[in-house]
C-alpha atoms as a PDB file:
ATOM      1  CA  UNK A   1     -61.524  13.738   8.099  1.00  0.00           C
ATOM      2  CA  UNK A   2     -59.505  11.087   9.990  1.00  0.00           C
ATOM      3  CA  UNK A   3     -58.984  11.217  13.379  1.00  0.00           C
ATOM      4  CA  UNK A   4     -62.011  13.717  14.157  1.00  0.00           C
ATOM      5  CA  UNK A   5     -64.202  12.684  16.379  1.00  0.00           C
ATOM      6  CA  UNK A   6     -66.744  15.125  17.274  1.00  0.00           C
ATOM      7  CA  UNK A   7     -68.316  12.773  20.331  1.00  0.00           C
ATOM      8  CA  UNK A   8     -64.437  13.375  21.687  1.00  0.00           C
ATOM      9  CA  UNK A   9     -65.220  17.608  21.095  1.00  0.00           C
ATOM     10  CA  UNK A  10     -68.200  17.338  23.318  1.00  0.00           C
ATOM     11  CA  UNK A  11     -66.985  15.113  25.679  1.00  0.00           C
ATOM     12  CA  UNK A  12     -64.617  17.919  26.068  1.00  0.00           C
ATOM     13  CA  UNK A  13     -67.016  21.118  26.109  1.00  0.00           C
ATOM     14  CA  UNK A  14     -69.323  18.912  28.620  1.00  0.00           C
ATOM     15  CA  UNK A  15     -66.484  18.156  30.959  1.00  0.00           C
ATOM     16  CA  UNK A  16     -64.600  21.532  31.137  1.00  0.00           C
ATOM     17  CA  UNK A  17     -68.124  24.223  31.466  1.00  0.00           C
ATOM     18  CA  UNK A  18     -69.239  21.167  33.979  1.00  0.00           C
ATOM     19  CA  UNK A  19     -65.741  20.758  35.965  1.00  0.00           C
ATOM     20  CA  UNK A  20     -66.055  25.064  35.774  1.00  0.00           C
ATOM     21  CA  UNK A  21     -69.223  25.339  38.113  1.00  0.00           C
ATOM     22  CA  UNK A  22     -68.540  21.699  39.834  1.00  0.00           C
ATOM     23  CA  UNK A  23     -67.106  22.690  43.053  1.00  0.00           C
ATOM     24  CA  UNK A  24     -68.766  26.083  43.718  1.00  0.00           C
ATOM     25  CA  UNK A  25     -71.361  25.162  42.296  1.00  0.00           C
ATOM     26  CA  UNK A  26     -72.121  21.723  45.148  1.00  0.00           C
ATOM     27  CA  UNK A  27     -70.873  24.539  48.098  1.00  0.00           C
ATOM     28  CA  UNK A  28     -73.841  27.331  46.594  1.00  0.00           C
ATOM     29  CA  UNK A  29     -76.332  24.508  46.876  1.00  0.00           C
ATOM     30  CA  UNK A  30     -75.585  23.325  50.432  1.00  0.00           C
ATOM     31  CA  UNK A  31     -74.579  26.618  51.712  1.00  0.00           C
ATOM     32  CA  UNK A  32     -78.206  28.056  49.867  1.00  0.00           C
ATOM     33  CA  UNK A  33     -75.978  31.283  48.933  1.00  0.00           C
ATOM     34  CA  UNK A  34     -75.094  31.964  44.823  1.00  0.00           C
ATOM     35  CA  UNK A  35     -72.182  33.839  45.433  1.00  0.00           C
ATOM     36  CA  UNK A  36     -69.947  30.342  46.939  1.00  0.00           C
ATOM     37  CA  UNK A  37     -70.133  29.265  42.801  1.00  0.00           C
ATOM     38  CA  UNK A  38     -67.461  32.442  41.963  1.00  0.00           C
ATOM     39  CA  UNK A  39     -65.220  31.996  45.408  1.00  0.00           C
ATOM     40  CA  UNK A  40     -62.741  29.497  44.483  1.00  0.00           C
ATOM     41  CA  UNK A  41     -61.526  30.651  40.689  1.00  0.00           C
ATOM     42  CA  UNK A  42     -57.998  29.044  40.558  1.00  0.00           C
ATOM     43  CA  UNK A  43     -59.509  25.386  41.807  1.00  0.00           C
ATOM     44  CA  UNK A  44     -62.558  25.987  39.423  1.00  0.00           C
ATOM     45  CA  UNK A  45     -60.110  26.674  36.282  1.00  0.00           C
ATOM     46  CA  UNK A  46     -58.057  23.614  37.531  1.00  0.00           C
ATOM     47  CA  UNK A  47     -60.995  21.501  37.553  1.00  0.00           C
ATOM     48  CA  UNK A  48     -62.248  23.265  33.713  1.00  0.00           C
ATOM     49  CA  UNK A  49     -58.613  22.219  32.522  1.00  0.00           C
ATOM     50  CA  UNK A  50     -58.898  18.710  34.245  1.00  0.00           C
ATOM     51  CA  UNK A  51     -62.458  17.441  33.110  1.00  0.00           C
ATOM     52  CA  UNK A  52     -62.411  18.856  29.734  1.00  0.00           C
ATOM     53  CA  UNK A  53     -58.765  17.130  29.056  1.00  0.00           C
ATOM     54  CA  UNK A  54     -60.478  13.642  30.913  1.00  0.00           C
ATOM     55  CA  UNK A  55     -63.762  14.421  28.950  1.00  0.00           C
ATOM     56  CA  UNK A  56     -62.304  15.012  26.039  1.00  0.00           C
ATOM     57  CA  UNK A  57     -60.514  11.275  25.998  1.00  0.00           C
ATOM     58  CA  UNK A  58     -63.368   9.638  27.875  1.00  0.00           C
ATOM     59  CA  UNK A  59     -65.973  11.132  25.016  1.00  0.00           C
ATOM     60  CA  UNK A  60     -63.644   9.849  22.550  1.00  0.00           C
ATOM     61  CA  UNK A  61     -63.590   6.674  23.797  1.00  0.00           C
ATOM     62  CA  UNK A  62     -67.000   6.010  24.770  1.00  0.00           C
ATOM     63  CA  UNK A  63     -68.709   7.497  22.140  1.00  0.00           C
ATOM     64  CA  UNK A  64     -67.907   5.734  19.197  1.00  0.00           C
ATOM     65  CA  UNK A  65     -68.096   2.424  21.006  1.00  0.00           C
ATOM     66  CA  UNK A  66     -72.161   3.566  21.544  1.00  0.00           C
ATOM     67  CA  UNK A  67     -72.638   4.584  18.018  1.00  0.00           C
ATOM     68  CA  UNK A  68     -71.436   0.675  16.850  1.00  0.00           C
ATOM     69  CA  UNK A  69     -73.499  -0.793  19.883  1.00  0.00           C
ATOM     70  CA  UNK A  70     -76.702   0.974  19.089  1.00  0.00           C
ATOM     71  CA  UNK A  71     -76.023   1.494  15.318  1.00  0.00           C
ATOM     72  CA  UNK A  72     -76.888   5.733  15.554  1.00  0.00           C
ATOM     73  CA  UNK A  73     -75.080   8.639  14.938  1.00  0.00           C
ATOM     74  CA  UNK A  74     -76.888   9.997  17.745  1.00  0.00           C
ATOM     75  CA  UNK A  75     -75.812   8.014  20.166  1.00  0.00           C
ATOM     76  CA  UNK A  76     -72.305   8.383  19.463  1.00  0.00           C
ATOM     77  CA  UNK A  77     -72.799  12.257  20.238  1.00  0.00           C
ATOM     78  CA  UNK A  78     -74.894  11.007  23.451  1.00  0.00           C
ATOM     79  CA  UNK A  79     -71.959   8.843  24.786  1.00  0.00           C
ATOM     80  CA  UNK A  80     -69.593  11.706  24.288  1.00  0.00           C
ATOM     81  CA  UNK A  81     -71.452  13.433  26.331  1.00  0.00           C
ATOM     82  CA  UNK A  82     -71.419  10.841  28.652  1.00  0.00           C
ATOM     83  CA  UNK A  83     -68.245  10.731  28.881  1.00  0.00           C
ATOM     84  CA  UNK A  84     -67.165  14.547  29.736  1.00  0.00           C
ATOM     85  CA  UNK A  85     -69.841  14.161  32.260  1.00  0.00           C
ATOM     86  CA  UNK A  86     -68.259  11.549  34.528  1.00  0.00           C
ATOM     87  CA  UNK A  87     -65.456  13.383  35.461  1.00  0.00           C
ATOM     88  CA  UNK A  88     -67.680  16.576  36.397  1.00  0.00           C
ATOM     89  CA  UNK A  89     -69.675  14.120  38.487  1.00  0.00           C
ATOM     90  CA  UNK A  90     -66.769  12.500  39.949  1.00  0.00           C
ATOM     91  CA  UNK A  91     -65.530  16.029  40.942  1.00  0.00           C
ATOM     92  CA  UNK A  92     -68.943  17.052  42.389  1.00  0.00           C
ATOM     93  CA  UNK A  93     -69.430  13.960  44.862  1.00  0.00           C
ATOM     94  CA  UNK A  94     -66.067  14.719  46.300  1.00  0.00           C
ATOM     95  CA  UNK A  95     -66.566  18.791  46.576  1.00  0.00           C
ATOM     96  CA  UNK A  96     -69.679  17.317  48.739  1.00  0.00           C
ATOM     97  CA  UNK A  97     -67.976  14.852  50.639  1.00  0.00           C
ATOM     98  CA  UNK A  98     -65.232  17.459  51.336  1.00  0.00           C
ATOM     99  CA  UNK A  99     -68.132  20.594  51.937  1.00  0.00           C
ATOM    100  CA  UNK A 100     -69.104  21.060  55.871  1.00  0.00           C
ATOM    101  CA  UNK A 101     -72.387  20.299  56.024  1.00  0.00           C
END
C-alpha cells in the first residue's frame, strides 16, 4: 500500500493515550492522590487530540528515517514510537512546571 506508514499509526496511538493521562496524570503524582488524573477531562481530550495529530506526523517522519539509518523494520516501528512520545513528554514537563508544588 502506498502512503501507509504504520510507524506514523503508532506514533499516533502513543501520542494521543499518552497526551490523555499527561496532565492529570503529572498533578496525581505530585499531589500523591489518583483521583487529580480524571479532574481536568476537556484539557485531557485537548491534549489526546493534540499529541496524537503531532504524533501521528512526528512518527511518520521519524520513523522511516530510523528504519534506513539502522537498516530494521523494527526500528522504524521504534522511532514511531518515538515520535508520538515527544509531544506527550513535552506536555508533561510543562503540566509540572505549571503544577504548585
Amino acid at each position: 500500500m502506498e502512503g501507509y506508514s504504520l510507524s506514523a499509526m503508532i506514533g499516533a496511538i502513543v501520542g494521543s493515550i499518552g497526551g490523555l493521562f499527561a496532565i492529570g496524570g503529572v498533578r496525581a503524582i505530585l499531589a500523591h492522590n489518583l483521583t487529580l488524573v480524571f479532574r481536568f477531562p476537556i484539557l485531557g481530550f485537548l491534549c489526546f487530540l493534540i499529541c496524537g495529530l503531532a504524533g501521528w506526523f512526528l512518527g511518520g517522519f521519524l520513523g522511516p528515517r530510523c528504519g534506513q539509518r539502522f537498516g530494521s523494520y523494527q526500528a522504524e516501528l521504534l522511532g514511531g514510537a518515538a515520535g508520538g512520545l515527544a509531544p506527550v513528554l513535552l506536555i508533561a514537563i510543562w503540566a509540572w512546571y505549571t503544577s504548585p508544588h
